[in-house]
N, C-alpha and C. Protein backbone atom coordinates (compact mmCIF):
# COMPACT_ATOMS: atom_id res chain seq x y z
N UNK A 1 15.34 0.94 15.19
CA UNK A 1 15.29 -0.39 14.59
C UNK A 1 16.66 -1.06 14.76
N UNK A 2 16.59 -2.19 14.76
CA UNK A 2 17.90 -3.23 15.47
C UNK A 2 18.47 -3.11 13.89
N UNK A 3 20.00 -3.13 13.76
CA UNK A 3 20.50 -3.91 12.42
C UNK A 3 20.03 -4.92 11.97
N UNK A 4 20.07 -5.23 11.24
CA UNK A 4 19.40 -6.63 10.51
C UNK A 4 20.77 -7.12 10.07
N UNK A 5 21.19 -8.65 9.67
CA UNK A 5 21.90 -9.13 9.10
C UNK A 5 21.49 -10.51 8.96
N UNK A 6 22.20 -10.97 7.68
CA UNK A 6 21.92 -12.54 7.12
C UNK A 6 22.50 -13.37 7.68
N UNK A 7 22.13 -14.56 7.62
CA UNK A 7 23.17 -15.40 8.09
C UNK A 7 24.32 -15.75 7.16
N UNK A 8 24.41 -15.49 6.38
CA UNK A 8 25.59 -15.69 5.55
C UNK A 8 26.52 -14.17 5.96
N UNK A 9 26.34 -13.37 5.79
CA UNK A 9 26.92 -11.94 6.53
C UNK A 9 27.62 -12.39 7.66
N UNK A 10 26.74 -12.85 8.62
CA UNK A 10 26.89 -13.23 10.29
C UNK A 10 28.37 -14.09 10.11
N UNK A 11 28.14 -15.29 9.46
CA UNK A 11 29.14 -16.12 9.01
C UNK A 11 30.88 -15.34 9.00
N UNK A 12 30.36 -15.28 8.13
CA UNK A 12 31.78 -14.04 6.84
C UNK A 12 32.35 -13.15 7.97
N UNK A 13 30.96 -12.22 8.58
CA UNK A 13 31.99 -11.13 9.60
C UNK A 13 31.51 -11.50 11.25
N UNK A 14 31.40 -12.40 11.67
CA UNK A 14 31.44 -12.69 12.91
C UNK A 14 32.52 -12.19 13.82
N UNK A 15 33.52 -12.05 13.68
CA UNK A 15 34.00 -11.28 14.75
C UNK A 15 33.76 -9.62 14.81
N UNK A 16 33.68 -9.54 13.39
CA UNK A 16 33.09 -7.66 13.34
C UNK A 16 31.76 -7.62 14.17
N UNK A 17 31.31 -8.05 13.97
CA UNK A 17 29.89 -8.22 14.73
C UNK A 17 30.13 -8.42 16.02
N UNK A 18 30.91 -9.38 16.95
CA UNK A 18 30.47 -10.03 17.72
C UNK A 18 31.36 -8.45 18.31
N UNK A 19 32.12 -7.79 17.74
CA UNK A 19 32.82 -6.96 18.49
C UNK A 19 32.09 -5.50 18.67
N UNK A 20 30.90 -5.42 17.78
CA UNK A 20 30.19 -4.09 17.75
C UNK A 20 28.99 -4.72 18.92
N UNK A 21 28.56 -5.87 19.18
CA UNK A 21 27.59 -5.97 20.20
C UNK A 21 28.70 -5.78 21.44
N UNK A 22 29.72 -6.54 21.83
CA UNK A 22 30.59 -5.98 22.77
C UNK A 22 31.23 -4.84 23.16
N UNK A 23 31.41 -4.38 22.25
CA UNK A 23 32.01 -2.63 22.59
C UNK A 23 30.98 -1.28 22.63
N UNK A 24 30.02 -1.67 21.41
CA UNK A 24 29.44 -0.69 21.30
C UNK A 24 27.88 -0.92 21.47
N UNK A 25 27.29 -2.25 22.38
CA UNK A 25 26.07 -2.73 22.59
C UNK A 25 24.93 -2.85 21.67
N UNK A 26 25.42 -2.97 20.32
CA UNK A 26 24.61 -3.42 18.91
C UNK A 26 23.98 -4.61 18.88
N UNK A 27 22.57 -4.17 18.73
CA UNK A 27 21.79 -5.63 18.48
C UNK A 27 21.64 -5.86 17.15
N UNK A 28 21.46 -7.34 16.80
CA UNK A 28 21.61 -7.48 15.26
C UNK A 28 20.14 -8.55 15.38
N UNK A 29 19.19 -8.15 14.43
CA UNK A 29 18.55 -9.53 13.94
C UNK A 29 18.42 -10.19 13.28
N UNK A 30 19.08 -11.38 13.18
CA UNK A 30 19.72 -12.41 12.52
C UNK A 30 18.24 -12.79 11.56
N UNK A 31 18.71 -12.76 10.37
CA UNK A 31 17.56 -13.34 9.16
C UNK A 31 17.82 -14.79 8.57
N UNK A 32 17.07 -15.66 8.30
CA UNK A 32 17.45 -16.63 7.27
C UNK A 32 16.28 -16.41 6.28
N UNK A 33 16.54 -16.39 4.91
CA UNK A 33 15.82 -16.43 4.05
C UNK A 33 15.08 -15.42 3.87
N UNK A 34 15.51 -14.05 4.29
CA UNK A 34 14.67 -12.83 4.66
C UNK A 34 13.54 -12.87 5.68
N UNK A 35 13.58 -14.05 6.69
CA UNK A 35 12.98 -13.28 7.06
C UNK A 35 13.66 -13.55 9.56
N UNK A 36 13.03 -12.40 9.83
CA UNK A 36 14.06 -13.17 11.43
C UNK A 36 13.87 -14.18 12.07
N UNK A 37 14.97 -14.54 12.92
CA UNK A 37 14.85 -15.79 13.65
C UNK A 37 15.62 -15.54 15.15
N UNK A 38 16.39 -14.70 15.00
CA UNK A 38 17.29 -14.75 16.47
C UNK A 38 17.54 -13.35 16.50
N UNK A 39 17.87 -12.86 17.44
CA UNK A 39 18.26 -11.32 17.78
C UNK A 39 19.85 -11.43 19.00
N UNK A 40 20.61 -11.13 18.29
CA UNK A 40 22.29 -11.14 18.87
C UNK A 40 22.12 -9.32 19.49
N UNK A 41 22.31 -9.50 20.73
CA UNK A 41 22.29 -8.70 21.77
C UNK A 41 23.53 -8.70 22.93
N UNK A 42 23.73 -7.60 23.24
CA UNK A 42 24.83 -8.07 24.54
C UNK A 42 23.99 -8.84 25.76
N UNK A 43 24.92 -9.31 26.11
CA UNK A 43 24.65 -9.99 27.78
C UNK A 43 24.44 -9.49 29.22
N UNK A 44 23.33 -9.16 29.60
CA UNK A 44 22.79 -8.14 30.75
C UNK A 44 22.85 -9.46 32.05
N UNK A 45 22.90 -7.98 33.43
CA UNK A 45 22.91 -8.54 34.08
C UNK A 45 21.17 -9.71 34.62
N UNK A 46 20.41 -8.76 33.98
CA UNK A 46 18.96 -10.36 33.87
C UNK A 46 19.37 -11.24 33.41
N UNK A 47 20.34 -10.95 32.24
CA UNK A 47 20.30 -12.84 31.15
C UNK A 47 21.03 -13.72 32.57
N UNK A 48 22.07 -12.91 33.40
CA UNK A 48 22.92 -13.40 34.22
C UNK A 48 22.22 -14.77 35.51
N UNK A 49 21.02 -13.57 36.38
CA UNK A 49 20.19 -13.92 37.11
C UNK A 49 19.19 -15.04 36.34
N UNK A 50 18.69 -15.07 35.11
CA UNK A 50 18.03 -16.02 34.49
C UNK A 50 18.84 -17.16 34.67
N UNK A 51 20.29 -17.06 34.27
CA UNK A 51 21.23 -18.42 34.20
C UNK A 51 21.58 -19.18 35.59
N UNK A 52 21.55 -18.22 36.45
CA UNK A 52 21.74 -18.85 37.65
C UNK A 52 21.00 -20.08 38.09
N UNK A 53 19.97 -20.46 37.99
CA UNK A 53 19.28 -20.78 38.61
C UNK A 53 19.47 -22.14 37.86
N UNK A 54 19.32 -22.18 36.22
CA UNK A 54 19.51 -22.89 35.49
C UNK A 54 20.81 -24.58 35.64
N UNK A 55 21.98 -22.99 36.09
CA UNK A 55 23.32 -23.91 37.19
C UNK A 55 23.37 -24.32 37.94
N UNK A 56 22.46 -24.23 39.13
CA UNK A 56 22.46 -24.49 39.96
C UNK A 56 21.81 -25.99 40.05
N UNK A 57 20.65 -25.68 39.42
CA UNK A 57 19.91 -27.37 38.64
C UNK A 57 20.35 -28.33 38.21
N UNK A 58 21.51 -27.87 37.40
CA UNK A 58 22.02 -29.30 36.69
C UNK A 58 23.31 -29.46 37.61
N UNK A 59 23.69 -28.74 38.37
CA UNK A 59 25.03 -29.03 39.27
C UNK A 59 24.10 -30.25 40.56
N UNK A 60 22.61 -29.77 41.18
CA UNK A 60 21.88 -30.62 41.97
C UNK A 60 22.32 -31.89 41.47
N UNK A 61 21.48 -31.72 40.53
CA UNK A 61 21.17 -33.07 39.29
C UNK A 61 22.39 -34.04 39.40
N UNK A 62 23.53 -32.84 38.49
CA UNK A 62 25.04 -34.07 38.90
C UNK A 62 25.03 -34.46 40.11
N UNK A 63 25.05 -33.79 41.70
CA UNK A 63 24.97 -34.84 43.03
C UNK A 63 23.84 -35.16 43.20
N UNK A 64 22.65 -35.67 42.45
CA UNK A 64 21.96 -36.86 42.76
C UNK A 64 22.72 -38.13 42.26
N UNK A 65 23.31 -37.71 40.84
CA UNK A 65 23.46 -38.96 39.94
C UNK A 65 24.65 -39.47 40.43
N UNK A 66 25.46 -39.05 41.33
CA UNK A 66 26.60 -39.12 41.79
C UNK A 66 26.47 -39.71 43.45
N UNK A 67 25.16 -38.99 44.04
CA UNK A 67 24.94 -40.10 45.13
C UNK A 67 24.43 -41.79 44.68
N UNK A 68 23.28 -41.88 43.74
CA UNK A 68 22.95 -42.72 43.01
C UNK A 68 24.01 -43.82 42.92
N UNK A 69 25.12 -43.34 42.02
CA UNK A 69 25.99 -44.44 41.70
C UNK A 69 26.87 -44.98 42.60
N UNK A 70 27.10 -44.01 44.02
CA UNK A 70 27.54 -44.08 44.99
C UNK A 70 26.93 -45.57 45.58
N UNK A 71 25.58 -45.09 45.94
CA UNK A 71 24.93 -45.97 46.48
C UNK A 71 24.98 -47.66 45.82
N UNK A 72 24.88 -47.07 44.03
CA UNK A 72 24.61 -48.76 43.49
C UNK A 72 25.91 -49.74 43.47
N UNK A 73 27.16 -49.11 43.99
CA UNK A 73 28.46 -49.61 44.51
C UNK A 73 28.55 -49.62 45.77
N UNK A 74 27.47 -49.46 46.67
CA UNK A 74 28.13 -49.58 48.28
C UNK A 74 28.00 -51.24 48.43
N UNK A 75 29.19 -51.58 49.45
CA UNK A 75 29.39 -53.02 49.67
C UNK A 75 29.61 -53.12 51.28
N UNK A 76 29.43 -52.04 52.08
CA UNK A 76 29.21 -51.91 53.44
C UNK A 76 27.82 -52.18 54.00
N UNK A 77 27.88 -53.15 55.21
CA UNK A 77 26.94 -53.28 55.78
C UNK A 77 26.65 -52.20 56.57
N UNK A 78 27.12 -51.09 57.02
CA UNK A 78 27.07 -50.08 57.28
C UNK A 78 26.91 -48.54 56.79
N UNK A 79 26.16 -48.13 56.99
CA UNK A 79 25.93 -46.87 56.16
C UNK A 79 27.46 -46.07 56.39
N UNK A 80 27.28 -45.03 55.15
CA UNK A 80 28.91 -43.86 54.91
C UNK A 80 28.56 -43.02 56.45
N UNK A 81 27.47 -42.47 57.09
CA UNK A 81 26.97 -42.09 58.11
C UNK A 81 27.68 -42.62 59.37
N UNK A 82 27.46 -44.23 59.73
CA UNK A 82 28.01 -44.74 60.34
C UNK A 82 29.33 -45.03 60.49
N UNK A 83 30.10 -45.11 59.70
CA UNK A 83 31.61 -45.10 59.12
C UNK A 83 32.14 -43.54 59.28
N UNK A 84 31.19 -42.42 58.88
CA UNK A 84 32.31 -41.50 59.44
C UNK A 84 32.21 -41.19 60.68
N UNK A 85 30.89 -41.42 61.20
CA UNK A 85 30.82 -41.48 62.81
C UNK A 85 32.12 -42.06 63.33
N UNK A 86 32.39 -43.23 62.94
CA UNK A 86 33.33 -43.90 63.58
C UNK A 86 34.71 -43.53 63.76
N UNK A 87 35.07 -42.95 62.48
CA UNK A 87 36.08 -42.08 61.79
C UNK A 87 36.43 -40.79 62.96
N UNK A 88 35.64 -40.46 63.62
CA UNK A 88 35.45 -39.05 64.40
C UNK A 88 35.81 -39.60 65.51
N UNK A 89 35.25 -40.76 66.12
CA UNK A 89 35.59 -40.65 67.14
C UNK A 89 37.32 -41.23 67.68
């Protein structure tokens, strides 16, 4: 069975805690009001591979929104395409 702890506990000794899931891989399940809600676990390499993908999404996302605004400021009759073409040669 996982430790159990309150959230008022969690509060008070958060670094005791956060240092027994880090050193010694203790899961705790976090209670409010008796009864659970969250389970504090160390960080595996799945949670890792889950997150990846997650980053990678919102980093896309930022260079759409970043071509976007690019675009709603261009004042060239010429595309950036054509301009670095030109640039090259």
């Amino acid at each position: 069975m996982k430790n159990q702890i309150n959230l008022r506990t969690l509060k008070d000794q958060a670094s005791r805690v956060l240092r027994g899931v880090r050193e010694e891989g203790r899961e705790y399940v976090i209670t409010y009001h008796g009864k659970p809600v969250a389970v504090l676990r160390p960080f595996t390499r799945a949670d890792t591979a889950l997150l990846r993908p997650s980053q990678i999404e919102r980093e896309l996302n930022n260079l759409l929104e970043l071509g976007e605004e690019i675009a709603a400021g261009w004042t060239s009759r010429r595309t950036a395409v054509e301009l670095v073409d030109e640039q090259r040669r």
